[in-house]
Protein backbone atom coordinates (compact mmCIF):
# COMPACT_ATOMS: atom_id res chain seq x y z
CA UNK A 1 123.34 27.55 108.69
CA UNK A 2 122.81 27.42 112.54
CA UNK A 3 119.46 25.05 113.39
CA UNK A 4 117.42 26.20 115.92
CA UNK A 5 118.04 22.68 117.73
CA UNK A 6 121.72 23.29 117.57
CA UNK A 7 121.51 26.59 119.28
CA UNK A 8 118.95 25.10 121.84
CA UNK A 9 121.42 21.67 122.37
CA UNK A 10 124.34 24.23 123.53
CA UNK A 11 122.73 25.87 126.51
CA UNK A 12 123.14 23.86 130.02
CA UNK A 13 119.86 23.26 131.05
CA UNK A 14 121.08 22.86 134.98
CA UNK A 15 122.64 26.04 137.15
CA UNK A 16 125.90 27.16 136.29
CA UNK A 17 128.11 26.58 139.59
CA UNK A 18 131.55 26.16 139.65
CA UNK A 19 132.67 23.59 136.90
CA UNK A 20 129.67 23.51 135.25
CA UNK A 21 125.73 22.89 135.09
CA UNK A 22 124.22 20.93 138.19
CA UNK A 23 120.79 20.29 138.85
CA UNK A 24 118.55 22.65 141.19
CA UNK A 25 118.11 20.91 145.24
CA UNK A 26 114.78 18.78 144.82
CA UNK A 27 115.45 18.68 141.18
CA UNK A 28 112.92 21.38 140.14
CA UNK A 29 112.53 22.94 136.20
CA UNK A 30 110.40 25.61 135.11
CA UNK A 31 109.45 26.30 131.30
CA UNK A 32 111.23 28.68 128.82
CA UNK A 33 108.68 29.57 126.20
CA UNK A 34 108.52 31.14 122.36
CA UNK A 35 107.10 34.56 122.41
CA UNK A 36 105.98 33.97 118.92
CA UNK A 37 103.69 30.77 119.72
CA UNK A 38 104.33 30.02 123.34
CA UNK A 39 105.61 26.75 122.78
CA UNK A 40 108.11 25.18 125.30
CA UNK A 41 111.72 25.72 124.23
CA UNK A 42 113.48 24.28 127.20
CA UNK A 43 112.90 23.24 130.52
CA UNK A 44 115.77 24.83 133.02
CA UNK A 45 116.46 23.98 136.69
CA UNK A 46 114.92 26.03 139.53
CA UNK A 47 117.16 26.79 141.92
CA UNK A 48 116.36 27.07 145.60
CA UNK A 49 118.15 29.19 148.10
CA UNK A 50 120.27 26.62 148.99
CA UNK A 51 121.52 26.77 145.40
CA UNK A 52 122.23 30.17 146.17
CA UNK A 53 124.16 29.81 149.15
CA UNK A 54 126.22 26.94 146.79
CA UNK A 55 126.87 29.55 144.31
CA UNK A 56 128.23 32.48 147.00
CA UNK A 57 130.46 29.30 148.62
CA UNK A 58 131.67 28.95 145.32
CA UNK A 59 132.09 32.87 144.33
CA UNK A 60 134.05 33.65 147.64
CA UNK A 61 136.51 30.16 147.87
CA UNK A 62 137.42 31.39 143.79
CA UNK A 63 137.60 34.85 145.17
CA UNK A 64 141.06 35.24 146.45
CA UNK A 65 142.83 33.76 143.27
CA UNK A 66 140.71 35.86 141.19
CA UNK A 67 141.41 38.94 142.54
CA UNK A 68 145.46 38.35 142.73
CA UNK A 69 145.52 37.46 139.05
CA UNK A 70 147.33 39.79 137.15
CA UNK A 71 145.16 42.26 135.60
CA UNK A 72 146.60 41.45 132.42
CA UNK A 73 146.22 38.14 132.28
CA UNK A 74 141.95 38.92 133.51
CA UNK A 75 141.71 41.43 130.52
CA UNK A 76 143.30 38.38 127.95
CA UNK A 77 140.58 36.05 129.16
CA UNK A 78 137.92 38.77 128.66
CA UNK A 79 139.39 39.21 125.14
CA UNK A 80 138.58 35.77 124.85
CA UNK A 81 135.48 36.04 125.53
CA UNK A 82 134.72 38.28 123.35
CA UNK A 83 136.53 36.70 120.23
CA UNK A 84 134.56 33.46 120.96
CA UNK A 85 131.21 35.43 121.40
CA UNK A 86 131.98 37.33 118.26
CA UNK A 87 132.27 33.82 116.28
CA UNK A 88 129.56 32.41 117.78
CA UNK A 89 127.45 35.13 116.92
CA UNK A 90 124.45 33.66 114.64
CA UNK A 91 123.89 31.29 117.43
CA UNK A 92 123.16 33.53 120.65
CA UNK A 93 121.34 36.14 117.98
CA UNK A 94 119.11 33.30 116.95
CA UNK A 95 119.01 31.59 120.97
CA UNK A 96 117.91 35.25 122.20
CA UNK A 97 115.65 35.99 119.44
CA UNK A 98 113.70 32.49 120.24
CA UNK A 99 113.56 32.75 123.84
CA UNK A 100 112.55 36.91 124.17
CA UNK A 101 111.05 37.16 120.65
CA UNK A 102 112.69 39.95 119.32
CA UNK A 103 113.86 40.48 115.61
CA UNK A 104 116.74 38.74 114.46
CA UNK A 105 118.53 42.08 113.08
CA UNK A 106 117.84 43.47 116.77
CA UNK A 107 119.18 40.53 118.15
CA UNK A 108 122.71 40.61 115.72
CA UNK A 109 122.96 44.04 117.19
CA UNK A 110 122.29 42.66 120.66
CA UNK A 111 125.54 40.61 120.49
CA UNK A 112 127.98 42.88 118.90
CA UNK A 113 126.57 45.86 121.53
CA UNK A 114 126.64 43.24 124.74
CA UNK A 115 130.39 41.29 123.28
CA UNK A 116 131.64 44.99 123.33
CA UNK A 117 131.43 44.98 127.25
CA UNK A 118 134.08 41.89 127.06
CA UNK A 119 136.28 43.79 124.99
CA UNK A 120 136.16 47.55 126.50
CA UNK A 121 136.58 46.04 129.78
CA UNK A 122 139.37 43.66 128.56
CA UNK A 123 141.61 46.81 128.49
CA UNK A 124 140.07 48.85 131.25
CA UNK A 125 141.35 45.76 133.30
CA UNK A 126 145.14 47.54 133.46
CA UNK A 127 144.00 50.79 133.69
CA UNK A 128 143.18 50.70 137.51
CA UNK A 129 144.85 53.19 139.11
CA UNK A 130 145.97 54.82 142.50
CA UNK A 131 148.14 57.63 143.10
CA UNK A 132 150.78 58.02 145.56
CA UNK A 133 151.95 61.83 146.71
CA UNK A 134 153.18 63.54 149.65
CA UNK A 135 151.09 65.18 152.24
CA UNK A 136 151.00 68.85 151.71
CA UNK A 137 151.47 69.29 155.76
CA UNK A 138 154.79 67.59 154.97
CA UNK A 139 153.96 64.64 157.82
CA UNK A 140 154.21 61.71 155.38
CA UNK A 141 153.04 60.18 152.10
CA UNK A 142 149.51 59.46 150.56
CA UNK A 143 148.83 56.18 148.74
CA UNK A 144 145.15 55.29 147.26
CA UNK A 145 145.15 51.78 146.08
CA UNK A 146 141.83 50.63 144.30
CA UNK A 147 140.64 46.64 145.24
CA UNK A 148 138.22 44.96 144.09
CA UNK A 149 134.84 44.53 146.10
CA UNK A 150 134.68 41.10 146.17
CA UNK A 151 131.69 38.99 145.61
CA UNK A 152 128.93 40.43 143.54
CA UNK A 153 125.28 39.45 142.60
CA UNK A 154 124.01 40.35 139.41
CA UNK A 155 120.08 41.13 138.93
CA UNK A 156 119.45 41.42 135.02
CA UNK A 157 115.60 41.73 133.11
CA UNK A 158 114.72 40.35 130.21
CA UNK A 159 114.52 42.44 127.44
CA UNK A 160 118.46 42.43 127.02
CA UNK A 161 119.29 38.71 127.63
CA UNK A 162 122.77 39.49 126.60
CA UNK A 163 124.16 43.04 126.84
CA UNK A 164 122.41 43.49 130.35
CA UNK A 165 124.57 40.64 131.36
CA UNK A 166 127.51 41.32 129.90
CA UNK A 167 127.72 45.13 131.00
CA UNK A 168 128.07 43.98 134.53
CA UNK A 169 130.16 40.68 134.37
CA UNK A 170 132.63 42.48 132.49
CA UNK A 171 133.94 45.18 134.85
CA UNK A 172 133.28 42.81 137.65
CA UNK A 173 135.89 40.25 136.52
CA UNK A 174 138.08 43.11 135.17
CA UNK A 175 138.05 44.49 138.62
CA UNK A 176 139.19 40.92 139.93
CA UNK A 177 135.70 40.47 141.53
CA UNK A 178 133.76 36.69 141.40
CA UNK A 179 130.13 36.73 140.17
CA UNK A 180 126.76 35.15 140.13
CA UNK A 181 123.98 36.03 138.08
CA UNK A 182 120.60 35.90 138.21
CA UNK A 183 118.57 36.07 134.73
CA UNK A 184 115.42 36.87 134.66
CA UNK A 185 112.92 33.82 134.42
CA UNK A 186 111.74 34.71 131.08
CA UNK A 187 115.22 34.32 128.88
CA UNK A 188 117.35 32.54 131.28
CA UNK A 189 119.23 30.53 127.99
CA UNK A 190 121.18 33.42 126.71
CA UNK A 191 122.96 33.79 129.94
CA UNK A 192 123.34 29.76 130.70
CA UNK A 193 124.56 29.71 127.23
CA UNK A 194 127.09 32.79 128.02
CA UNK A 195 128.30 30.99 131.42
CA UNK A 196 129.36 28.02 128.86
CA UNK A 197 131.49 30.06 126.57
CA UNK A 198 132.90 31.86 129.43
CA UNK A 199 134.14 28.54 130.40
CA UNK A 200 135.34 27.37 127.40
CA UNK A 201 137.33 30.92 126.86
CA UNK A 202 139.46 30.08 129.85
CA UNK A 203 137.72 31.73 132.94
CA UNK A 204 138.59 29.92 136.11
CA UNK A 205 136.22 27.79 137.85
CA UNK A 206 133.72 29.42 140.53
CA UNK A 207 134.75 33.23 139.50
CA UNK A 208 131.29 33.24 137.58
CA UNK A 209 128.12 31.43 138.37
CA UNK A 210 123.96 31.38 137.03
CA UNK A 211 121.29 30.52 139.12
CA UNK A 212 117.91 30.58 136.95
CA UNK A 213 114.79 30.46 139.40
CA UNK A 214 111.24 31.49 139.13
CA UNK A 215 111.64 32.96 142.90
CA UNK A 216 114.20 35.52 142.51
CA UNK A 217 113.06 36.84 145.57
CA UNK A 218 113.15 33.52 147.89
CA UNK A 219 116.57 32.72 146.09
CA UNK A 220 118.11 36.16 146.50
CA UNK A 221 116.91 37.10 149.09
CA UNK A 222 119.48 34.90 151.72
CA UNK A 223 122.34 36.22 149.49
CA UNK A 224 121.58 39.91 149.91
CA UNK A 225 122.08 38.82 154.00
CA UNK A 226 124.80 37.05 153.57
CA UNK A 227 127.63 38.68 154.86
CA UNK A 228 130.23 37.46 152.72
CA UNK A 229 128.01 39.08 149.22
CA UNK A 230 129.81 42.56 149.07
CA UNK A 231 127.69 44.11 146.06
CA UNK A 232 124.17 44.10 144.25
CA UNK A 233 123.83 45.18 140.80
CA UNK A 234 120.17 45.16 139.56
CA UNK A 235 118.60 46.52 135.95
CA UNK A 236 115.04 46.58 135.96
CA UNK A 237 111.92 47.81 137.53
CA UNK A 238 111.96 51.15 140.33
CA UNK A 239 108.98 49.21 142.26
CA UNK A 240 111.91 46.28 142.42
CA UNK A 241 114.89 47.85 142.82
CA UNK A 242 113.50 50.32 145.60
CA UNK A 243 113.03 47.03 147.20
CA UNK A 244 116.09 45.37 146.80
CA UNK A 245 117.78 49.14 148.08
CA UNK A 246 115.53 48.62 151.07
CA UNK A 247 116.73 45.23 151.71
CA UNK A 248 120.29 45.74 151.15
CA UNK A 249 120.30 48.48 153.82
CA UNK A 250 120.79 46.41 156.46
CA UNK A 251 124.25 45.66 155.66
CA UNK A 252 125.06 48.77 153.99
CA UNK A 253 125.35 46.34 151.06
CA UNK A 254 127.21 48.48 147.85
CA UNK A 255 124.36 48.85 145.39
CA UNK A 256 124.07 50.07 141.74
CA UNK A 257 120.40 50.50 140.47
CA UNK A 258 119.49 50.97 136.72
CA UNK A 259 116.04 51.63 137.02
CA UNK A 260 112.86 52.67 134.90
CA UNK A 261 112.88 55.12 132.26
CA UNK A 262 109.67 57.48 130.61
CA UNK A 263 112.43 59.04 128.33
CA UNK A 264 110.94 62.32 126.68
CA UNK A 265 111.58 62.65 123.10
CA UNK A 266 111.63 67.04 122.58
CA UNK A 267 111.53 67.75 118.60
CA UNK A 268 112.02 72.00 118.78
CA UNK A 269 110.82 73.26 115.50
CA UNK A 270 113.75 74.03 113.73
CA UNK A 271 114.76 70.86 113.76
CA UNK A 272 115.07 68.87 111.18
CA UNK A 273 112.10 66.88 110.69
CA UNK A 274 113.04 64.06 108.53
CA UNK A 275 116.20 63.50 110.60
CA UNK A 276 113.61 63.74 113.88
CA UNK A 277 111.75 60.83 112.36
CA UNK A 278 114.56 58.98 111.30
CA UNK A 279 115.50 59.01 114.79
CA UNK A 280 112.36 58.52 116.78
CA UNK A 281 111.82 55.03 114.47
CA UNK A 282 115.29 54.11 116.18
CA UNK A 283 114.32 55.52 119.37
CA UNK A 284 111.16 54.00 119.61
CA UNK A 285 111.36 50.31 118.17
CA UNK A 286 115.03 49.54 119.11
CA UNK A 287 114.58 46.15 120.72
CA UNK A 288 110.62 46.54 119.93
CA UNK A 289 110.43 49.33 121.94
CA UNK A 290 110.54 46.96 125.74
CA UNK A 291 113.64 48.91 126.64
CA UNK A 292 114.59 51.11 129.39
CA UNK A 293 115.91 54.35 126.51
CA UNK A 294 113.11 53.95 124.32
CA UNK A 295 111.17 57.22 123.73
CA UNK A 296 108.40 57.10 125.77
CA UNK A 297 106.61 60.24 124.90
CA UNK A 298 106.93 62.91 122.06
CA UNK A 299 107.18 66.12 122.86
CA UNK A 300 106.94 68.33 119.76
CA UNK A 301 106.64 71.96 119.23
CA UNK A 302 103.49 72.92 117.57
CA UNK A 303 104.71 74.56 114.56
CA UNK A 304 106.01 71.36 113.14
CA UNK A 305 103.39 68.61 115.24
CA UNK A 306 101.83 68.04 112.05
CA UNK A 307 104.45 67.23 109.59
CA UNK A 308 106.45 65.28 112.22
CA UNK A 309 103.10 63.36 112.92
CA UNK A 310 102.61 62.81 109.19
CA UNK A 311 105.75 61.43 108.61
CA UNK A 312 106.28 58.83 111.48
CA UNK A 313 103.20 57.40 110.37
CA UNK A 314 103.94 56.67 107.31
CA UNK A 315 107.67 55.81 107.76
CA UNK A 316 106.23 53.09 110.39
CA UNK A 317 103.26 52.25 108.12
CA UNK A 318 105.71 51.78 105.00
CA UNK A 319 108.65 49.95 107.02
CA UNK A 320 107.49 48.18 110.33
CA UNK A 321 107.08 44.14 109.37
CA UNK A 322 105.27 42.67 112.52
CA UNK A 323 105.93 38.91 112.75
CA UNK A 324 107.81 35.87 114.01
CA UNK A 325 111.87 37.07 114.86
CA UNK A 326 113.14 34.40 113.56
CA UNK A 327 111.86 35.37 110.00
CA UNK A 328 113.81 37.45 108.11
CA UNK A 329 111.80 39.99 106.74
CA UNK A 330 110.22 40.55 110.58
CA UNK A 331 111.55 44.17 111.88
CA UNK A 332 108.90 43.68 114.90
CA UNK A 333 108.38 40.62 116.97
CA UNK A 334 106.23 39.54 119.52
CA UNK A 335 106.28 41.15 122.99
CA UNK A 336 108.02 39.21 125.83
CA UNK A 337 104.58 38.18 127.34
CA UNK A 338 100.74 37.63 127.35
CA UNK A 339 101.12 39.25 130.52
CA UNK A 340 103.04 42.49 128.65
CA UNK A 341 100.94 42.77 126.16
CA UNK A 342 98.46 43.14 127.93
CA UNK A 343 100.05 46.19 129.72
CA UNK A 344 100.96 47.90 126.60
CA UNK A 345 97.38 47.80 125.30
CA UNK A 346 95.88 48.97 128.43
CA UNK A 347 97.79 51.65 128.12
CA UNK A 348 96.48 52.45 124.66
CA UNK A 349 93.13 51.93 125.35
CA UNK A 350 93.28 53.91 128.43
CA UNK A 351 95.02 56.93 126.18
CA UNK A 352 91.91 56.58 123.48
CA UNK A 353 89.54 56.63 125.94
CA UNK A 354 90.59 59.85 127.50
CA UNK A 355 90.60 61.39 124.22
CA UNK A 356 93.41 60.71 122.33
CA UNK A 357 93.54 59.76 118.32
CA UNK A 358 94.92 56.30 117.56
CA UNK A 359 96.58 57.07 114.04
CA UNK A 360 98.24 53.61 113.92
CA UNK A 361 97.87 50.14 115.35
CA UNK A 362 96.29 49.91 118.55
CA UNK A 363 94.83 46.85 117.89
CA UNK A 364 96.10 43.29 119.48
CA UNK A 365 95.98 41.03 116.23
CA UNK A 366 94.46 37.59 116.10
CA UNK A 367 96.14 34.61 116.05
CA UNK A 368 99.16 32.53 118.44
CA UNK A 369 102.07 34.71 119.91
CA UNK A 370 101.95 38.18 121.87
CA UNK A 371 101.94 40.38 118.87
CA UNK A 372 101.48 44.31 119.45
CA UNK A 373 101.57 46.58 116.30
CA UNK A 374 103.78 49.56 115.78
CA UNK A 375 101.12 52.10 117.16
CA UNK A 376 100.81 56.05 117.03
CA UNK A 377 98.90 58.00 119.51
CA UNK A 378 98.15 61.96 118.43
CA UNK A 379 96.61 64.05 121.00
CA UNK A 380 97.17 62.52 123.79
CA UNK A 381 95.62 64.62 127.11
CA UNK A 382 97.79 65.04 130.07
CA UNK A 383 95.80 62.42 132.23
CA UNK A 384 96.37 59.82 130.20
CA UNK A 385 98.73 57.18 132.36
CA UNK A 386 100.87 56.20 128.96
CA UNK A 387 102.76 59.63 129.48
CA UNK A 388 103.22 58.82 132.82
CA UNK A 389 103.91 55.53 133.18
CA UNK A 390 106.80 53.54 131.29
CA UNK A 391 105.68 51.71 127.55
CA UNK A 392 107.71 48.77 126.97
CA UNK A 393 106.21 48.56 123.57
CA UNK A 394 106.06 49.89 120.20
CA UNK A 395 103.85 52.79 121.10
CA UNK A 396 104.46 56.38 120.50
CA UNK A 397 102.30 59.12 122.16
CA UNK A 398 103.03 62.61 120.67
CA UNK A 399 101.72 65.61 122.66
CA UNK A 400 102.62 69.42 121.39
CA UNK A 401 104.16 72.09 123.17
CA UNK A 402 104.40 76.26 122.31
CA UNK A 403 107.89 77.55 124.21
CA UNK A 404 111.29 76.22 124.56
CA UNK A 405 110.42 76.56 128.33
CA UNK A 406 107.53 74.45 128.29
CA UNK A 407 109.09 71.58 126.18
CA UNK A 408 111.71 71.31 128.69
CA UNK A 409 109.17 71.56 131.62
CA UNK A 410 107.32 68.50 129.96
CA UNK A 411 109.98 66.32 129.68
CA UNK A 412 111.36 66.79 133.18
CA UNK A 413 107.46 65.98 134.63
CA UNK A 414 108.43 62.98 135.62
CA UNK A 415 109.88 60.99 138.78
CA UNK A 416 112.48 58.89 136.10
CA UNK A 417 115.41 60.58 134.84
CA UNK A 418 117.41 57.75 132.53
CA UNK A 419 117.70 58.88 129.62
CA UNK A 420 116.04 62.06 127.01
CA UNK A 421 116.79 62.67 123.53
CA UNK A 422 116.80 66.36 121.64
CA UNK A 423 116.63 67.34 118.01
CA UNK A 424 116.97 71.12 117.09
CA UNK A 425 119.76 72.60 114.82
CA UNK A 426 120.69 75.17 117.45
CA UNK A 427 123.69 74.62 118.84
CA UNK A 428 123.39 77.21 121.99
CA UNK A 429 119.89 75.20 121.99
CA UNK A 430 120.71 72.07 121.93
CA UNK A 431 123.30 72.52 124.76
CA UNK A 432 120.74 74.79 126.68
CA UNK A 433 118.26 71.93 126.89
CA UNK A 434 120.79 68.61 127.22
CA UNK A 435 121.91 71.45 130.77
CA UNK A 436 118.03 71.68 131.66
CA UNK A 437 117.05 67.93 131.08
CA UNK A 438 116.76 66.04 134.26
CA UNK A 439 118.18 62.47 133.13
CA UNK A 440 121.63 60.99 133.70
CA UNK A 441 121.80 61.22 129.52
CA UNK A 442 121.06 62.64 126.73
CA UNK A 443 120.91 62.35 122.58
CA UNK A 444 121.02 65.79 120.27
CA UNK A 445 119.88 64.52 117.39
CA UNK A 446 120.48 60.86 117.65
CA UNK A 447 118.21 58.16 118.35
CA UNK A 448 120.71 55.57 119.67
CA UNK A 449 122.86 56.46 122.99
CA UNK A 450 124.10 53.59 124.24
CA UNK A 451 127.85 52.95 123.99
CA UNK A 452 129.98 50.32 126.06
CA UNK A 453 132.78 53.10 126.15
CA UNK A 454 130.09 56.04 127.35
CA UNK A 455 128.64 55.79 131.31
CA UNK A 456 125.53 54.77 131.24
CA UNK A 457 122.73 55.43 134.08
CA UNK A 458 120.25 58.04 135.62
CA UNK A 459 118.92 59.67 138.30
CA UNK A 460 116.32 60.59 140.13
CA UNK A 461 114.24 57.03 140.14
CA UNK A 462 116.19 55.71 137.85
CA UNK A 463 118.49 54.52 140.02
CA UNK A 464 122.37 55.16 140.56
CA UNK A 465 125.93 54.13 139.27
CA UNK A 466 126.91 53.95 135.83
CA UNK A 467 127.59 51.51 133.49
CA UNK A 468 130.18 51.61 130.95
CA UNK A 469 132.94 54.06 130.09
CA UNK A 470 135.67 54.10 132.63
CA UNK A 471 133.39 55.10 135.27
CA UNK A 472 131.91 51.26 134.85
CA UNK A 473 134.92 49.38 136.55
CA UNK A 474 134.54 51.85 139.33
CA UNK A 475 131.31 49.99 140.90
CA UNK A 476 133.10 47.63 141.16
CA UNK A 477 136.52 48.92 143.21
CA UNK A 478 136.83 50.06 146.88
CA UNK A 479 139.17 52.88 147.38
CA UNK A 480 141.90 52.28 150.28
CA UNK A 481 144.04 54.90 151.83
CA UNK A 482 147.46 53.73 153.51
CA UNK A 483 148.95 56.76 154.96
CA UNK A 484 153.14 56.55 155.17
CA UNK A 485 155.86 58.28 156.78
């Protein structure tokens, strides 16, 4: 049985720099709290720009013997890491469920989805490859070689304390890049914890570093100058990232971007409507609904509106068990934050009081903890900001549509383009819309996307580069050219 004291006794509480944890310059902590009660977990070191600068010292002297160690002997190590993480898995389940407050089933499926990123990469390690050929003029020979970039900051949110992580370190260090991440303030642990076990698996010293701060922007900031930082890789926000684009510009500083999401959920009416529902529960309240692929909005053609409607309330009603993660029977925790709670249910109120008919929830319960409930909005006008603006929470706005044409002009009005997910039994359909959809992805009748062995990304403002699948190591390589005779 793994004790939440255990779990909490394993994470280095100082940054994660070369050998191991140190404390922040001037010795400053900052408080990780329980969603569920907002009690103090841990107390973690606050790292100042200085600490930066320590960490890219670090990253570039580990650099060179990195990136000349044989690709198969990288991808062994990574295997490593994902064996031990795969053990260990009760512990960072139960570490990320305390310190972001989502269910423990989510956060099982957290681990084996974010450990997969160790192992996929593992083997895309010696599958780099050039090509060598002879000029067609006949003047020589053409070799492409493929290097890694070289010293890379990670950016990563909160709502995946693991897999959002883990889907960047991996291709990194199968690439034979060096890496420091930056966690987001609110679950630094997971990551601390992962920097640990990384260790332990056999990763040299320096090729991976943490750096938990409450200024990310102070404490990045000098590193995105910094000459000798070759690449920025940032999940969250498009207000932040459009800002971190802006201020790697200067230096032309390699970027990758996965941004927000206001993913359109289109159910065509010959779909299959119990199948639809199945999959907008999974679509919706993965991970509580605070991630970037949750449906946002419903989009449902009229003729079936009311039985889909119908149905999704009672499957939530009937299955959705609101409560601490860390109890069993919980299949919805607390939001992140007072601070995001209160986001989602201005959103909701805002909805209701343009018109719109709260069927479900919509009501922030009493007690400790940032609780939201499951929550169904029917009728929900076109002015109301919740179909506009990205719900990280277990809301679900439905609004109808007549013609195939509409549906697909609904979900496209918006500026994000992540992800959108499709139900109809028409195969000419289905293929017809996934064409039309503006987002770098798409589900047909599926409620889940995400694979470590599938790219992952958007466009639009949802950023650029893709995560995942072959095409993830590639962020991570420069392409050289050496022309022969």
């Amino acid at each position: 049985m793994v004790s939440e004291r255990d779990v909490l006794e394993f994470v280095p509480k100082g940054l994660w720099i070369g050998s191991g944890p140190v404390e922040a310059g001037g010795g400053g902590t900052f408080d990780v709290l329980n969603p569920a009660d907002g009690s103090v977990l841990a107390q973690v070191a606050d790292a100042t720009p200085e600490d930066a600068k320590r960490a890219l010292d670090v990253a570039v002297a580990a650099g060179a013997e990195w990136a000349a160690t044989p690709s198969r002997e990288r991808g062994e190590i990574l295997r490593g890491v994902f064996d031990q993480l795969s053990a260990r898995a009760e512990e960072f389940a139960l570490l990320m469920t305390l310190e972001m407050g989502k269910a423990l089933a989510e956060s099982r499926n957290e681990v084996r989805y974010g450990a997969e990123f160790f192992r996929w990469f593992s083997e895309e390690a010696v599958r780099v490859h050039g090509r060598y050929l002879r000029a067609p003029s006949g003047n020589g020979r053409i070799m492409v070689d493929k290097q890694p970039v070289g010293p890379c900051l990670a950016i990563t949110p909160w709502n995946f304390p693991l897999a959002m992580g883990t889907r960047k370190i991996g291709p990194a260090l199968a690439a034979g890049c060096t890496m420091i991440v930056k966690p987001a303030s609110a679950t630094p642990l997971t990551m601390l914890a992962l920097a640990k076990l990384c260790s332990e698996a056999g990763l040299p010293d320096g090729v991976l570093s943490v750096i938990t701060t409450q200024h990310s922007g102070a404490v990045t900031g000098p590193l995105i100058d910094d000459p000798r930082l070759r690449k920025l890789t940032f999940t969250g926000s498009t207000e932040v990232g459009k800002k971190l684009v802006a201020a790697s510009a200067n230096r032309l500083l390699r970027t990758s971007m996965e941004l927000g999401g206001n993913a359109p959920f289109v159910v065509f009416d010959d779909a299959d409507v119990d199948a639809a529902v199945t999959g907008a529960m999974q679509a919706k309240l993965r991970n509580g609904g605070e991630a970037c692929t949750a449906a946002n909005r419903f989009h449902v053609q009229r003729a079936v509106v009311a039985e889909f409607t119908e149905k999704l309330v009672a499957a939530m009603a009937d299955t959705v068990v609101l409560g601490s993660g860390t109890d069993p029977d919980t299949t919805l925790g607390p939001l992140v934050s007072e601070d995001q709670r209160e986001i989602v249910s201005d959103l909701v109120d805002d909805a209701v009081a343009k018109g719109a008919n709260c069927l479900l929830g919509g009501k922030v319960p009493s007690g400790p903890g940032w609780f939201y409930p499951a929550t169904i909005l029917a009728d929900v006008p076109e002015n109301a900001r919740i179909l506009r603006e990205e719900v990280f929470g277990p809301v679900a706005p439905i609004v109808a549509f007549d013609t195939e044409d509409e549906g697909v002009a609904a979900a496209n009005d918006t500026e994000y383009g992540l992800v959108g997910y499709v139900y109809t039994r028409d195969l000419d359909r289905a293929l017809r819309v996934s064409e039309a959809v503006q987002t770098g992805m798409v589900g047909v009748n599926r409620g889940v996307i995400s694979d470590p062995a599938a790219p992952f990304g958007g466009v639009k403002e949802s950023g650029f580069g893709r995560e995942g699948g072959t095409e993830g190591i590639e962020e991570y390589l420069n392409t050289k050219y050496i022309a022969l005779t």
